[in-house]
Structure formats: structure tokens, C-alpha cells
C-alpha atoms as a PDB file:
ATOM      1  CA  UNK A   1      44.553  40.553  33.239  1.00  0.00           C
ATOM      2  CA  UNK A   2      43.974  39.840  29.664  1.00  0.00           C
ATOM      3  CA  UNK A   3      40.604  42.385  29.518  1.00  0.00           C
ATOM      4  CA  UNK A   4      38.708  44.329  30.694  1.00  0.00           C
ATOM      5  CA  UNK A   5      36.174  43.535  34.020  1.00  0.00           C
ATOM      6  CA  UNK A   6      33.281  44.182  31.520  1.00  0.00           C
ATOM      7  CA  UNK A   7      34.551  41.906  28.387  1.00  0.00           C
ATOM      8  CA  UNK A   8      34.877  39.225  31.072  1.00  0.00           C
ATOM      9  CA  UNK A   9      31.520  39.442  32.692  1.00  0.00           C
ATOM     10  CA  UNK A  10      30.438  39.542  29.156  1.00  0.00           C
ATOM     11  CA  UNK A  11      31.900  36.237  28.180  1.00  0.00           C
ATOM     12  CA  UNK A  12      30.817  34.796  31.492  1.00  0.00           C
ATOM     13  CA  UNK A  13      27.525  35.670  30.558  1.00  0.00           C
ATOM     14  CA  UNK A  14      27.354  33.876  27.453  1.00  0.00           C
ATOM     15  CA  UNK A  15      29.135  30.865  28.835  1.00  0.00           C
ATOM     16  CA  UNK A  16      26.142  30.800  31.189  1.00  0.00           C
ATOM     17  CA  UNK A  17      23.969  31.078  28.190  1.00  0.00           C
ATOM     18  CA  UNK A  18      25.631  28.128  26.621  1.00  0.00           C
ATOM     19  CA  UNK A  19      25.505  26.450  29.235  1.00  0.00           C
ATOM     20  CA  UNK A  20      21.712  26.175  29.437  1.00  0.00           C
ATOM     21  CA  UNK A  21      21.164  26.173  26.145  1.00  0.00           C
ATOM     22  CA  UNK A  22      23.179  23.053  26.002  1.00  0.00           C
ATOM     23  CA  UNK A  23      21.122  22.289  29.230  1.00  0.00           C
ATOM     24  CA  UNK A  24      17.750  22.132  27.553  1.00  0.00           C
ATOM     25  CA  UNK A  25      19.134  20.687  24.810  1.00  0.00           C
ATOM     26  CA  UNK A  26      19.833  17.792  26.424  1.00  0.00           C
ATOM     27  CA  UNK A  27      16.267  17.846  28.273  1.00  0.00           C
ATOM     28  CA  UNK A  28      14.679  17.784  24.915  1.00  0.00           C
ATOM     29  CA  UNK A  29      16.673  14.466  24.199  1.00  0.00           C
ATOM     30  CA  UNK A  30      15.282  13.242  26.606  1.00  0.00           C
ATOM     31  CA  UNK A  31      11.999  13.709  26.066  1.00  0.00           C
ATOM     32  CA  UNK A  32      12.270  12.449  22.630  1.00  0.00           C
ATOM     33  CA  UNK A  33      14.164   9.241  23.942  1.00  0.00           C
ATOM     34  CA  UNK A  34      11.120   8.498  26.215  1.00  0.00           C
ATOM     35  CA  UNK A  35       8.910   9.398  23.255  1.00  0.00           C
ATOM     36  CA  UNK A  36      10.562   6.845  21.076  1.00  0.00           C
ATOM     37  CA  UNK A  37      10.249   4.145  24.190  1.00  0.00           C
ATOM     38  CA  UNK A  38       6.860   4.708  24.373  1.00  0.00           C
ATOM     39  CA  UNK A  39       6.032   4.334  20.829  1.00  0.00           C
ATOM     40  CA  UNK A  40       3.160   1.248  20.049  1.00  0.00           C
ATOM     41  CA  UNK A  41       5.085  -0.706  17.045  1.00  0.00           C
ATOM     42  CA  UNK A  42       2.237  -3.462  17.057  1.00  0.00           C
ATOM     43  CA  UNK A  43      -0.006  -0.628  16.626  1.00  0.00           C
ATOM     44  CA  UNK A  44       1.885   0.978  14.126  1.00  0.00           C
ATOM     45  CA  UNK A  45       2.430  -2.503  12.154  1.00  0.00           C
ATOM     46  CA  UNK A  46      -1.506  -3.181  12.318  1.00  0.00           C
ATOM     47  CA  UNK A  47      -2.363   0.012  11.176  1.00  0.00           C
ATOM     48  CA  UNK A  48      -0.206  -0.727   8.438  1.00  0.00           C
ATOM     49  CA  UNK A  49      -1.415  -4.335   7.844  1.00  0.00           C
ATOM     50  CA  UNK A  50      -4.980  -3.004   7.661  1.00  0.00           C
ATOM     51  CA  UNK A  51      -3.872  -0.346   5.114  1.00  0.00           C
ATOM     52  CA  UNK A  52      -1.966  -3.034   3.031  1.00  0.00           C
ATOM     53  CA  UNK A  53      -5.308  -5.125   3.259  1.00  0.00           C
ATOM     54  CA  UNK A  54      -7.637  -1.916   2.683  1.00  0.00           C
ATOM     55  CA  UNK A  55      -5.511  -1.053  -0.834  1.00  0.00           C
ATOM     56  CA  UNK A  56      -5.805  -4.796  -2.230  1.00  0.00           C
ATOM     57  CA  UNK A  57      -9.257  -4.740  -1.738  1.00  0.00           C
ATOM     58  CA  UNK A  58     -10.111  -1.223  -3.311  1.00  0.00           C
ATOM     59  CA  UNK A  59      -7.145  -2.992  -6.462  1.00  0.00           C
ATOM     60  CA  UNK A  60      -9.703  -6.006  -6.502  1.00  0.00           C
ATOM     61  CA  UNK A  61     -12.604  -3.751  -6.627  1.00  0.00           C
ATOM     62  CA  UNK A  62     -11.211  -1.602  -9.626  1.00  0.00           C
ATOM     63  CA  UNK A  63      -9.888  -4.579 -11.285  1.00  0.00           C
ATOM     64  CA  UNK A  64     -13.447  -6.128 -11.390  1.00  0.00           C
ATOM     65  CA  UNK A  65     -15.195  -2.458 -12.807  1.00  0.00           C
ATOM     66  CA  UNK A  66     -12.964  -2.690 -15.311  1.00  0.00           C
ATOM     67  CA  UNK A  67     -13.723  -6.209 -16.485  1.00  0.00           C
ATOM     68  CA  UNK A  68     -17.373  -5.361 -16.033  1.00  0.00           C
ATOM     69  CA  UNK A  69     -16.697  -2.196 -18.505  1.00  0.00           C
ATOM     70  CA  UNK A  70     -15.194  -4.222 -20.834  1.00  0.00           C
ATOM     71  CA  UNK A  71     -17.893  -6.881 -20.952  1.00  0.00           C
ATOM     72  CA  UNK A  72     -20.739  -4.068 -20.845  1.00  0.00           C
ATOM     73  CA  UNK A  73     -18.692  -2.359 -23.654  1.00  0.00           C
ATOM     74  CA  UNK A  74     -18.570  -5.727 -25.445  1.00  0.00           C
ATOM     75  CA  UNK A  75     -22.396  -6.320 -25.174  1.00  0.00           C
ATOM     76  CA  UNK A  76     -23.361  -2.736 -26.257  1.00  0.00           C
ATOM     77  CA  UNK A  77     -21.248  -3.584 -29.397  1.00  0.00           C
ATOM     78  CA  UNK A  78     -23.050  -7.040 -29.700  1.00  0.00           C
ATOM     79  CA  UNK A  79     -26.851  -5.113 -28.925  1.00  0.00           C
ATOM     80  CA  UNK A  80     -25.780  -2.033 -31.381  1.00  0.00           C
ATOM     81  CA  UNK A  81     -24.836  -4.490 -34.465  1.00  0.00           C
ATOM     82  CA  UNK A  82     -28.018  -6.158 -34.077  1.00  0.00           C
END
């Protein structure tokens, strides 16, 4: 025999350790793979339709307080030449 009774029961041991560590690897795999399957994409692609849609809107509503500044900055200057 190559070793001792106790150097062999101690690499037993850790190929049993191995072994289920490779074990529940493998479980959580799984899991995730039936996570992915289960994911909505329609849901995901509307919730990212309406959040396309939301962030034009809140661009149009800057874009319009900014040409309302500039033509209440334009008709202070007009009232304060006066």
C-alpha cells in the first residue's frame, strides 16, 4: 500500500466532499435553468416599452419648460425695456 490507512480515509473523505459539492453544484444549475425558463420576456419587454414611452414624455415635458423659459425670459426683457 502506497499510505497509510489514515491518509487514505482522509482522501476518501474529501473525495466524498467533492463529490457533493459538485452534487449541489449541479442542483443549483438547475434551479437557475428553471429560473431562466420561467422568466416573463413580454413582461420584461413591456416594462421596458413603458419606460422608453415614460422617458420621451418627461424629454417632451422638459423640452417645452425650456421653450416656455426662453419666451418668459424674452418677455421680461421686452416688459423691463419698456
Amino acid at each position: 500500500m502506497f499510505g497509510t490507512k489514515e491518509r487514505h480515509e482522509q482522501i476518501m473523505l474529501k473525495l466524498i466532499q467533492n463529490s457533493d459539492a459538485c452534487n449541489d453544484l449541479a442542483q443549483e444549475v438547475s434551479d437557475l435553468k428553471d429560473m431562466i425558463k420561467n422568466i416573463d420576456i413580454h413582461h420584461i419587454v413591456n416594462t421596458m416599452e413603458c419606460f422608453i414611452e415614460s422617458t420621451a414624455y418627461i424629454q417632451h415635458i422638459l423640452e417645452n419648460a425650456q421653450i416656455d423659459k426662453k419666451e418668459s425670459d424674452q418677455q421680461l426683457t421686452i416688459t423691463t425695456e419698456d
